[in-house]
C-alpha atoms as a PDB file:
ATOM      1  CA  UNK A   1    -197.295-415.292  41.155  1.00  0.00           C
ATOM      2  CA  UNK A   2    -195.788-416.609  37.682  1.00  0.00           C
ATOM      3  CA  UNK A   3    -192.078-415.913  36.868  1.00  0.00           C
ATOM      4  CA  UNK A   4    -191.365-416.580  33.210  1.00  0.00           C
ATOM      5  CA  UNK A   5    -187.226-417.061  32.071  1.00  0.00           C
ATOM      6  CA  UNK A   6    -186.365-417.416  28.313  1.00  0.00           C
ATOM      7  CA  UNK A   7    -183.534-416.684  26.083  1.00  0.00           C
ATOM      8  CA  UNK A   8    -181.649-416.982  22.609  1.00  0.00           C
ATOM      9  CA  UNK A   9    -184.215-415.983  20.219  1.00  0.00           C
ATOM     10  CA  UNK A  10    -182.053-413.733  18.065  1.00  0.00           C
ATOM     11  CA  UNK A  11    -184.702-411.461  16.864  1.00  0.00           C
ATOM     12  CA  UNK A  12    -184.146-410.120  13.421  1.00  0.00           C
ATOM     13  CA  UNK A  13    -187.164-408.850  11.726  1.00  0.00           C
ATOM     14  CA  UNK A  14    -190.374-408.653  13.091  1.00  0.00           C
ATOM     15  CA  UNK A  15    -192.016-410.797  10.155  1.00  0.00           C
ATOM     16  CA  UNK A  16    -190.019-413.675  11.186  1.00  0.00           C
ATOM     17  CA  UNK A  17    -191.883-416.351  12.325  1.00  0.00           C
ATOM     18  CA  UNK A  18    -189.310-416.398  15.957  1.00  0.00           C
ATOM     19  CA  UNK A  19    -189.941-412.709  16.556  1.00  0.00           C
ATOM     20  CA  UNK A  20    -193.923-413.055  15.758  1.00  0.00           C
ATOM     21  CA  UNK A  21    -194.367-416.235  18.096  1.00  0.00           C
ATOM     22  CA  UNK A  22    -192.344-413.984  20.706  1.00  0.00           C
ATOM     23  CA  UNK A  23    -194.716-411.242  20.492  1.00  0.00           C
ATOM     24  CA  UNK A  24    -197.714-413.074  20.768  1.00  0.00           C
ATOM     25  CA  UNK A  25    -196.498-414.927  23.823  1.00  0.00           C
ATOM     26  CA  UNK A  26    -195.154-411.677  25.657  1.00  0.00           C
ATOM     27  CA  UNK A  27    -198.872-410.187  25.071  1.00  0.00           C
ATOM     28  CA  UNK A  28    -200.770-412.982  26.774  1.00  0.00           C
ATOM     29  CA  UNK A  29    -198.515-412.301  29.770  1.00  0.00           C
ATOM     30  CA  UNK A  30    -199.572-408.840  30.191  1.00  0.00           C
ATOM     31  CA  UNK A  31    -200.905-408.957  33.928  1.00  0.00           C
ATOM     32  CA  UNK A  32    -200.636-412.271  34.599  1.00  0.00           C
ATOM     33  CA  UNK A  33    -196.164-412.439  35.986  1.00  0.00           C
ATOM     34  CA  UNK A  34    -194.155-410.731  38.199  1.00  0.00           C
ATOM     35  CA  UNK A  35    -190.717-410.854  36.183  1.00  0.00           C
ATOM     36  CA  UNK A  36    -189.768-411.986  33.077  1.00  0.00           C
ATOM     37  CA  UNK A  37    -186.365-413.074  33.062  1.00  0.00           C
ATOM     38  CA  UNK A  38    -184.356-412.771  29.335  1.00  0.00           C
ATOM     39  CA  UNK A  39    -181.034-414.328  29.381  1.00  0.00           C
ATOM     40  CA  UNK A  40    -179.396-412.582  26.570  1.00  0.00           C
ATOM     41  CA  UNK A  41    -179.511-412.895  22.797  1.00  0.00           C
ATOM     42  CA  UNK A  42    -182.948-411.467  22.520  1.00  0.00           C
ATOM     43  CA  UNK A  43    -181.773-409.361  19.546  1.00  0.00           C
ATOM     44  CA  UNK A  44    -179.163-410.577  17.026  1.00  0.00           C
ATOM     45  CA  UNK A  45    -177.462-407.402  17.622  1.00  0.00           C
ATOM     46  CA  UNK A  46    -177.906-404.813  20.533  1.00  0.00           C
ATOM     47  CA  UNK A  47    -175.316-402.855  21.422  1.00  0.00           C
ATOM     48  CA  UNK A  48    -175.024-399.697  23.410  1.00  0.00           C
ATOM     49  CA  UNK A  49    -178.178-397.815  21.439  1.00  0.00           C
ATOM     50  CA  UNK A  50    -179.223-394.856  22.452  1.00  0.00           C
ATOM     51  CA  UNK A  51    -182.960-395.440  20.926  1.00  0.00           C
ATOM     52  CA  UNK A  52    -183.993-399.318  19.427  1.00  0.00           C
ATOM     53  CA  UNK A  53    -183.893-400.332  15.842  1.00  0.00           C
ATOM     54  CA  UNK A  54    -186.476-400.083  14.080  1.00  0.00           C
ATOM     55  CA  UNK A  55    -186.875-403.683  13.400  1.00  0.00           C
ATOM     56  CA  UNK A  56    -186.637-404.120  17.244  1.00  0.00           C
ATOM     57  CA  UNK A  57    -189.116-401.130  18.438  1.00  0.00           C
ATOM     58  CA  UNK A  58    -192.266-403.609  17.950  1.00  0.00           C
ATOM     59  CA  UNK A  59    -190.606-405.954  21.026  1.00  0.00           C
ATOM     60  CA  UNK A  60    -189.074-403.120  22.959  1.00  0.00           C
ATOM     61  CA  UNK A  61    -192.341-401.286  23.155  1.00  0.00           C
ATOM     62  CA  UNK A  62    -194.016-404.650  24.028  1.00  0.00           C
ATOM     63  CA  UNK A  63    -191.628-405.460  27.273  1.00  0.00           C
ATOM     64  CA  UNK A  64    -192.286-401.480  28.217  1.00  0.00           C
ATOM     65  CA  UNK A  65    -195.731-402.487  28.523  1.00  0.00           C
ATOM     66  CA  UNK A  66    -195.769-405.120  30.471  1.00  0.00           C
ATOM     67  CA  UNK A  67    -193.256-403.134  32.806  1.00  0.00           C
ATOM     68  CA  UNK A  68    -195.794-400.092  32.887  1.00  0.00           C
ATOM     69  CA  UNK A  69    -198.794-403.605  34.168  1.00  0.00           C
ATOM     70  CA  UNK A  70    -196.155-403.779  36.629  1.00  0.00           C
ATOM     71  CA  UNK A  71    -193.743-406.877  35.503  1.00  0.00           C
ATOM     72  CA  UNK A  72    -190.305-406.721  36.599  1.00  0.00           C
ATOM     73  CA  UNK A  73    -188.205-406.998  33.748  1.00  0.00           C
ATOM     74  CA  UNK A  74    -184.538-408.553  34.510  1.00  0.00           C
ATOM     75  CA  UNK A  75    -182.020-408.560  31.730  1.00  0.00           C
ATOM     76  CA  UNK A  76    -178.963-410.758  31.819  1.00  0.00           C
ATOM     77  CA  UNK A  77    -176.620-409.557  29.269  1.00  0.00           C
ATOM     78  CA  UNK A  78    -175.533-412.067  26.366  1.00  0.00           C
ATOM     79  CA  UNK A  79    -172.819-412.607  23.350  1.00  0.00           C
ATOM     80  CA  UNK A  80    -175.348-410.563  21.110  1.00  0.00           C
ATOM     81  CA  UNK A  81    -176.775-407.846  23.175  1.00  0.00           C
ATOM     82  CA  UNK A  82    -174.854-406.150  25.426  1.00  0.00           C
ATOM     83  CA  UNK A  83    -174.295-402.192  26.927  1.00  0.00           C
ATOM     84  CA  UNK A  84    -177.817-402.433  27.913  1.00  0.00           C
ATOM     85  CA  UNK A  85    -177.913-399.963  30.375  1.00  0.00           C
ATOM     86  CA  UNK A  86    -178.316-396.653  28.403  1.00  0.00           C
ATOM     87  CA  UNK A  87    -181.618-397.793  26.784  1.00  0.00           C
ATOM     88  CA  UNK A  88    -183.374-399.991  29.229  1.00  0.00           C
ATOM     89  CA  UNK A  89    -181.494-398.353  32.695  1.00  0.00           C
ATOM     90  CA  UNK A  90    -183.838-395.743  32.167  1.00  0.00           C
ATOM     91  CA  UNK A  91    -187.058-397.198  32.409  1.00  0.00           C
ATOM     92  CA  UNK A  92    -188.955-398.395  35.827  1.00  0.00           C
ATOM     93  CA  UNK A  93    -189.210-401.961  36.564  1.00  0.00           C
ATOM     94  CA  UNK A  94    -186.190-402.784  33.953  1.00  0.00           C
ATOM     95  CA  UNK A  95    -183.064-404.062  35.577  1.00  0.00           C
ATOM     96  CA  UNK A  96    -180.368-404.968  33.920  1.00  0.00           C
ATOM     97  CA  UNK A  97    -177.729-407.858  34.914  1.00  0.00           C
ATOM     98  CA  UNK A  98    -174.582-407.672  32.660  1.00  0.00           C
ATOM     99  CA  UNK A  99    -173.015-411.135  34.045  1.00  0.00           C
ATOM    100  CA  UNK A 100    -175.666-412.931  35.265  1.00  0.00           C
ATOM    101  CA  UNK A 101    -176.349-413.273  39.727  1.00  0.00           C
ATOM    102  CA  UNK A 102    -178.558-414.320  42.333  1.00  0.00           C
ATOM    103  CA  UNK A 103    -181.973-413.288  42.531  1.00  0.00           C
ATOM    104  CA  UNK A 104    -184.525-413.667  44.786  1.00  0.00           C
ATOM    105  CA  UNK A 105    -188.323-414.625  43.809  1.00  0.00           C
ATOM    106  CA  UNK A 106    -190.077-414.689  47.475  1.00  0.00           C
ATOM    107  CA  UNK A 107    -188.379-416.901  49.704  1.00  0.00           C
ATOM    108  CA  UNK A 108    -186.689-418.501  46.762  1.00  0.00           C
ATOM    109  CA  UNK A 109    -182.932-418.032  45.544  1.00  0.00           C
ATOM    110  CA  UNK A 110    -182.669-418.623  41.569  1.00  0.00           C
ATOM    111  CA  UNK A 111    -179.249-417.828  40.218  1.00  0.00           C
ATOM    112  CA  UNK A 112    -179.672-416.770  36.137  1.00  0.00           C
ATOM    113  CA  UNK A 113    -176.795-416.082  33.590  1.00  0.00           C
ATOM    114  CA  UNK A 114    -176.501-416.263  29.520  1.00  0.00           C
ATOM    115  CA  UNK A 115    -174.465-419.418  30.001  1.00  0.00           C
ATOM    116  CA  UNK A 116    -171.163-417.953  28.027  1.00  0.00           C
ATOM    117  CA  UNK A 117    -169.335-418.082  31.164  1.00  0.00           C
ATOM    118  CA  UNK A 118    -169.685-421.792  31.631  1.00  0.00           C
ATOM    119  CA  UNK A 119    -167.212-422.972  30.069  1.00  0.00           C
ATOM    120  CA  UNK A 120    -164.153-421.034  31.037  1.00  0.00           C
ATOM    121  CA  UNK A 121    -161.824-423.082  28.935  1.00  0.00           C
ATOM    122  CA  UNK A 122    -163.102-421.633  26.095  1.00  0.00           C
ATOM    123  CA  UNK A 123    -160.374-418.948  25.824  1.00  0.00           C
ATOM    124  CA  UNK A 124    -160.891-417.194  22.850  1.00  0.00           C
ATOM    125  CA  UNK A 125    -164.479-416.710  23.309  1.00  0.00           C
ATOM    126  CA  UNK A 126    -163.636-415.224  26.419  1.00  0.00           C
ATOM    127  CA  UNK A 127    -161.335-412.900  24.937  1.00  0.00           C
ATOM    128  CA  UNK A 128    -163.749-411.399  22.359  1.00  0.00           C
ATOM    129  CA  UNK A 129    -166.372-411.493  25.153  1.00  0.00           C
ATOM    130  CA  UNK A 130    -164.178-408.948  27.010  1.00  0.00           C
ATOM    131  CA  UNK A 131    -163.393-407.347  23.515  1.00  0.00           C
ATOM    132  CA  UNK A 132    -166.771-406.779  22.707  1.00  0.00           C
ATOM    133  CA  UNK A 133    -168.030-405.264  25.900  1.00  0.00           C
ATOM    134  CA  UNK A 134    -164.808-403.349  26.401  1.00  0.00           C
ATOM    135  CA  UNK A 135    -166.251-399.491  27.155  1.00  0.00           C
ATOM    136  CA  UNK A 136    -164.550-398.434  23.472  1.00  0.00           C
ATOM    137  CA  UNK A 137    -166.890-401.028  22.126  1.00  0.00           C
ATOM    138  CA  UNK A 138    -169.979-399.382  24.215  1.00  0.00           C
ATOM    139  CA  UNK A 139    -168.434-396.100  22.901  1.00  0.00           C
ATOM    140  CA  UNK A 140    -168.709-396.748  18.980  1.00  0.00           C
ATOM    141  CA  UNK A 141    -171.493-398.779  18.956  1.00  0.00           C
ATOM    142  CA  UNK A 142    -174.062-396.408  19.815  1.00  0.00           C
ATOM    143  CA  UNK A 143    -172.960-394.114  16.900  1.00  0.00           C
ATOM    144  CA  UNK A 144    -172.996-396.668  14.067  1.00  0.00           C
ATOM    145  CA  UNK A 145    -175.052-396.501  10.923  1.00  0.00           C
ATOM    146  CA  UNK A 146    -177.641-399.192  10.355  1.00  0.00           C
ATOM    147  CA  UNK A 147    -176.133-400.779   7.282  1.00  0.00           C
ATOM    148  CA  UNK A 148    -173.542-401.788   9.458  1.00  0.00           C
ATOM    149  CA  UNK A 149    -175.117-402.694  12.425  1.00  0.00           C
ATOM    150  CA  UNK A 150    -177.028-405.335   9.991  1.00  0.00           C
ATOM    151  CA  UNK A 151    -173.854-406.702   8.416  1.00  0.00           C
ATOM    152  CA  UNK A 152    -172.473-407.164  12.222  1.00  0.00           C
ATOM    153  CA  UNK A 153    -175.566-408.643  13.157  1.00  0.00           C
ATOM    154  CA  UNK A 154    -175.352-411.110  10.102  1.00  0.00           C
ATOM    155  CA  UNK A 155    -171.992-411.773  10.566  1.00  0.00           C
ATOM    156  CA  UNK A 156    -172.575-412.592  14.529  1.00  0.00           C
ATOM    157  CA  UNK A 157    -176.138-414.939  13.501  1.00  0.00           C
ATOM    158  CA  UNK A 158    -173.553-416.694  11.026  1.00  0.00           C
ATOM    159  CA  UNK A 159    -170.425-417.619  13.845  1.00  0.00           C
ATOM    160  CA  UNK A 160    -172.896-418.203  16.271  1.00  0.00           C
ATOM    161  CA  UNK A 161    -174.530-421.102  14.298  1.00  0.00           C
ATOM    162  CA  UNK A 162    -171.036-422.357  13.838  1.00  0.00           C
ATOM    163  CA  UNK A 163    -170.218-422.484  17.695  1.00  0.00           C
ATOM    164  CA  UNK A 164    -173.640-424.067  18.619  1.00  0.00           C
ATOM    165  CA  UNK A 165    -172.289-426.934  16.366  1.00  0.00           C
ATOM    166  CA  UNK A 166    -170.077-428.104  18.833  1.00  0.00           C
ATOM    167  CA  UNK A 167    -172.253-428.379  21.440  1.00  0.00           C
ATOM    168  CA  UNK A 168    -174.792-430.283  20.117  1.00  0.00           C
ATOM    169  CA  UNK A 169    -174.383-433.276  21.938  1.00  0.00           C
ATOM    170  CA  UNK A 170    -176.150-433.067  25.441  1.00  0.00           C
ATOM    171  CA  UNK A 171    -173.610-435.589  26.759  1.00  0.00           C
ATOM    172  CA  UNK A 172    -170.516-433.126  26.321  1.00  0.00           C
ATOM    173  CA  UNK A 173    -173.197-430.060  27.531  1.00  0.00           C
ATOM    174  CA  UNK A 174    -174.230-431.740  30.395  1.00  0.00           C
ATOM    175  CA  UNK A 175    -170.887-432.388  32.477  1.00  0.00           C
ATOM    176  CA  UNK A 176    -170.300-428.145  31.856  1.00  0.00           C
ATOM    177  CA  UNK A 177    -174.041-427.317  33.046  1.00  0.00           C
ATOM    178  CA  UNK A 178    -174.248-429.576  35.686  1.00  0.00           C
ATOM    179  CA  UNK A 179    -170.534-428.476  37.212  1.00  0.00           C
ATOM    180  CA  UNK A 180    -171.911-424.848  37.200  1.00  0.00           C
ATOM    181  CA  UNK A 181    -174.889-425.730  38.261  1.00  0.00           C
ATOM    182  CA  UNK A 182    -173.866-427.659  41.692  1.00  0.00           C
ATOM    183  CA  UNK A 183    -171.391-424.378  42.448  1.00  0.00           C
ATOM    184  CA  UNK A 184    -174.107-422.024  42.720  1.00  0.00           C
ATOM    185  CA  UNK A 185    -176.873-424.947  44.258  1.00  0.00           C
ATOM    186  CA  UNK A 186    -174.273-425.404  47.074  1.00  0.00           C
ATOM    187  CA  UNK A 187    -174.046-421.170  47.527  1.00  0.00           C
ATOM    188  CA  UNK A 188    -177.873-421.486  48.391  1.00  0.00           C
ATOM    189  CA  UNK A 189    -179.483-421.427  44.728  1.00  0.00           C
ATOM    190  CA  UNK A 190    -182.647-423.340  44.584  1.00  0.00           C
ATOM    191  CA  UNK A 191    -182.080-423.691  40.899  1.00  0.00           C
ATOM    192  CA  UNK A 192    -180.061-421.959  38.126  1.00  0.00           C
ATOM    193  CA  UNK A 193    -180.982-421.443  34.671  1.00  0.00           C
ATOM    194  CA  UNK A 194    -179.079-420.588  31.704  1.00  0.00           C
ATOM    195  CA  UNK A 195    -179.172-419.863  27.792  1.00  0.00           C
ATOM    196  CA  UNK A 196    -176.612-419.620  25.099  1.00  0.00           C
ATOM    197  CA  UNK A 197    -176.350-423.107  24.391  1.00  0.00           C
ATOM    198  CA  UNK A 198    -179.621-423.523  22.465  1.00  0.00           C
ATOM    199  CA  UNK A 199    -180.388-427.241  23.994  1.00  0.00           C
ATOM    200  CA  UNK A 200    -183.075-427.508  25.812  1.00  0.00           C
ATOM    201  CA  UNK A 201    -182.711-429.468  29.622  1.00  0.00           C
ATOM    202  CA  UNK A 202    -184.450-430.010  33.376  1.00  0.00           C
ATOM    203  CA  UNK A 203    -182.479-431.681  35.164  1.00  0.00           C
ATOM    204  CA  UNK A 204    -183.013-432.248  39.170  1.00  0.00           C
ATOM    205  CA  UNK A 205    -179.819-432.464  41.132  1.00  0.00           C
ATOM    206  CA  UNK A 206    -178.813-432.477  44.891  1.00  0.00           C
ATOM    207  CA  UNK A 207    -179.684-429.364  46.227  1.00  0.00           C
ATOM    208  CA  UNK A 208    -182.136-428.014  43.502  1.00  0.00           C
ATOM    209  CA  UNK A 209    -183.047-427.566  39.774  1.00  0.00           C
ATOM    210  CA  UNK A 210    -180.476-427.374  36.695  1.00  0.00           C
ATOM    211  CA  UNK A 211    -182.752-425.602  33.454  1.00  0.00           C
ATOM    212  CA  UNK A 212    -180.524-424.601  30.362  1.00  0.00           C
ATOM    213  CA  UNK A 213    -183.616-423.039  28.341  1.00  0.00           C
ATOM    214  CA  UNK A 214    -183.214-424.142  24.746  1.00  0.00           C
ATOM    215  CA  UNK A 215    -183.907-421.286  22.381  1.00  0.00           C
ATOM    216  CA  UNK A 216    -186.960-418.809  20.279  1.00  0.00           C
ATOM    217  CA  UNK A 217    -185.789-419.943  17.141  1.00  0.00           C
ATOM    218  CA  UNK A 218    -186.301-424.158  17.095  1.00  0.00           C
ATOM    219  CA  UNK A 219    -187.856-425.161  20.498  1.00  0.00           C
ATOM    220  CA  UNK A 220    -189.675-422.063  21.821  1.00  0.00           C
ATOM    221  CA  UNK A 221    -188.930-423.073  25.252  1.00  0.00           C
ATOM    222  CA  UNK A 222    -188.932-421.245  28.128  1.00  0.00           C
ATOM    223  CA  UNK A 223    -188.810-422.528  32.164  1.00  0.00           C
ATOM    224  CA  UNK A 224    -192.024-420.613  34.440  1.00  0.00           C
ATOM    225  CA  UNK A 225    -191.776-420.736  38.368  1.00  0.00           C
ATOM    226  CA  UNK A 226    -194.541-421.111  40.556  1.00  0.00           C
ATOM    227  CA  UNK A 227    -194.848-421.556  44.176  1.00  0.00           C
ATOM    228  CA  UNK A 228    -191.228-422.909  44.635  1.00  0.00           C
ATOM    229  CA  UNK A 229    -191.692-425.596  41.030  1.00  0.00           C
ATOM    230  CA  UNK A 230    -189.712-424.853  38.314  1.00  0.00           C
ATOM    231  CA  UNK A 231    -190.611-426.239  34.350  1.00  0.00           C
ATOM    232  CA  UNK A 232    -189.495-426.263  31.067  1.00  0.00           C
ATOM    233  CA  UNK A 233    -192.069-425.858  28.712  1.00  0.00           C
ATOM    234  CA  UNK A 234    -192.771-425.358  24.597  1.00  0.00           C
ATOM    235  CA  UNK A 235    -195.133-422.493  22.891  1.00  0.00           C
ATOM    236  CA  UNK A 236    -197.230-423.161  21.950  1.00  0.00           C
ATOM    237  CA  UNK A 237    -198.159-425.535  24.973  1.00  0.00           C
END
């Protein structure tokens, strides 16, 4: 069986180009994996909803689909949609992961996160990362009106392009991804794979695989496992 992992594509509308590529490469899965693994920032903005957006409803109804085929669908919380649990906790075959663990695909150990937690210098992201899902956070932002929740979700698509800036040279990424990586390699992982930084990389180190997954809205990348071999790959192939 097929396991697909992908992450960052900061949906907005669905007549972006991002959100229609999405869609039409979630509907040729239908039947054909056994989980698809998103590792946060699906949406620009998700927080803790009691129904979807509208402008999110054509992908949400898409992913309970392919749950309803029988796909397990594993959630790892990001920086851009978080308090997951009151929507998707509901539904069969949806599980959600708010910081990221091990998982197990057969006899194979993968260990999956967003990749904000990498680099634990970086204080004051940390700080509004525990500001933002802070349970008065999960308590407002179910109740806000929409004109808001699309200024918050411009405002967030704005910073965020600002932070990817610094990390778009692979050789500072590489010594945090590859530190994080060999942690969770040596607890027994036979690979981990991230998001968040938006830069595509395979990398094979001692004990297993390294995959940071690159993003939905430049590379459309996204890493499938198969019989034990992981790989990055593009859409379309």
């Amino acid at each position: 069986m097929t396991d697909i992992f992908l992450a960052d594509a900061h949906l907005g509308r669905p007549d972006d180009q991002n959100y229609q590529y999405l869609m039409t490469f979630l509907g040729n899965l239908k039947g054909n994996i056994r989980t698809l693994f998103l590792l946060g920032d699906i949406f620009e903005f998700w927080g803790n909803f009691k129904r979807p957006p509208h402008a999110y409803q054509p992908l949400v109804t898409l992913l309970e689909e392919l749950a309803e085929l029988g796909a397990q669908i594993v959630w790892v919380e990001g920086n851009h949609d978080f308090h997951l649990q009151r929507y998707f906790g509901r539904h069969k075959n949806f599980r959600i992961l708010p910081d990221g663990g091990m998982v197990e695909l057969g006899d194979t150990s993968v260990y999956v996160a967003h990749g904000d937690l990498v680099d634990l210098d970086n204080h004051s992201y940390l700080r509004l990362r525990r500001i933002l899902r802070s349970p008065l956070i999960a308590l407002f932002s179910g109740f806000l009106p929409l004109a808001l929740l699309d200024y918050i979700a411009a405002r967030m698509k704005h910073e965020s392009k600002k932070r990817r800036r610094s990390y778009d040279r692979q050789a500072e990424l590489l010594p945090l991804l590859n530190k994080h990586a060999t942690r969770h390699l040596d607890a027994g992982a036979a690979a981990v794979i991230t998001g968040h930084y938006h830069t595509p990389l395979c990398r094979q180190l001692d004990g297993g695989t390294m995959i940071a997954l690159g993003d939905w809205i430049h590379d459309f990348s996204y890493a499938e496992h198969h019989d034990g071999v992981f790989t990055l790959k593009n859409f379309p192939g």
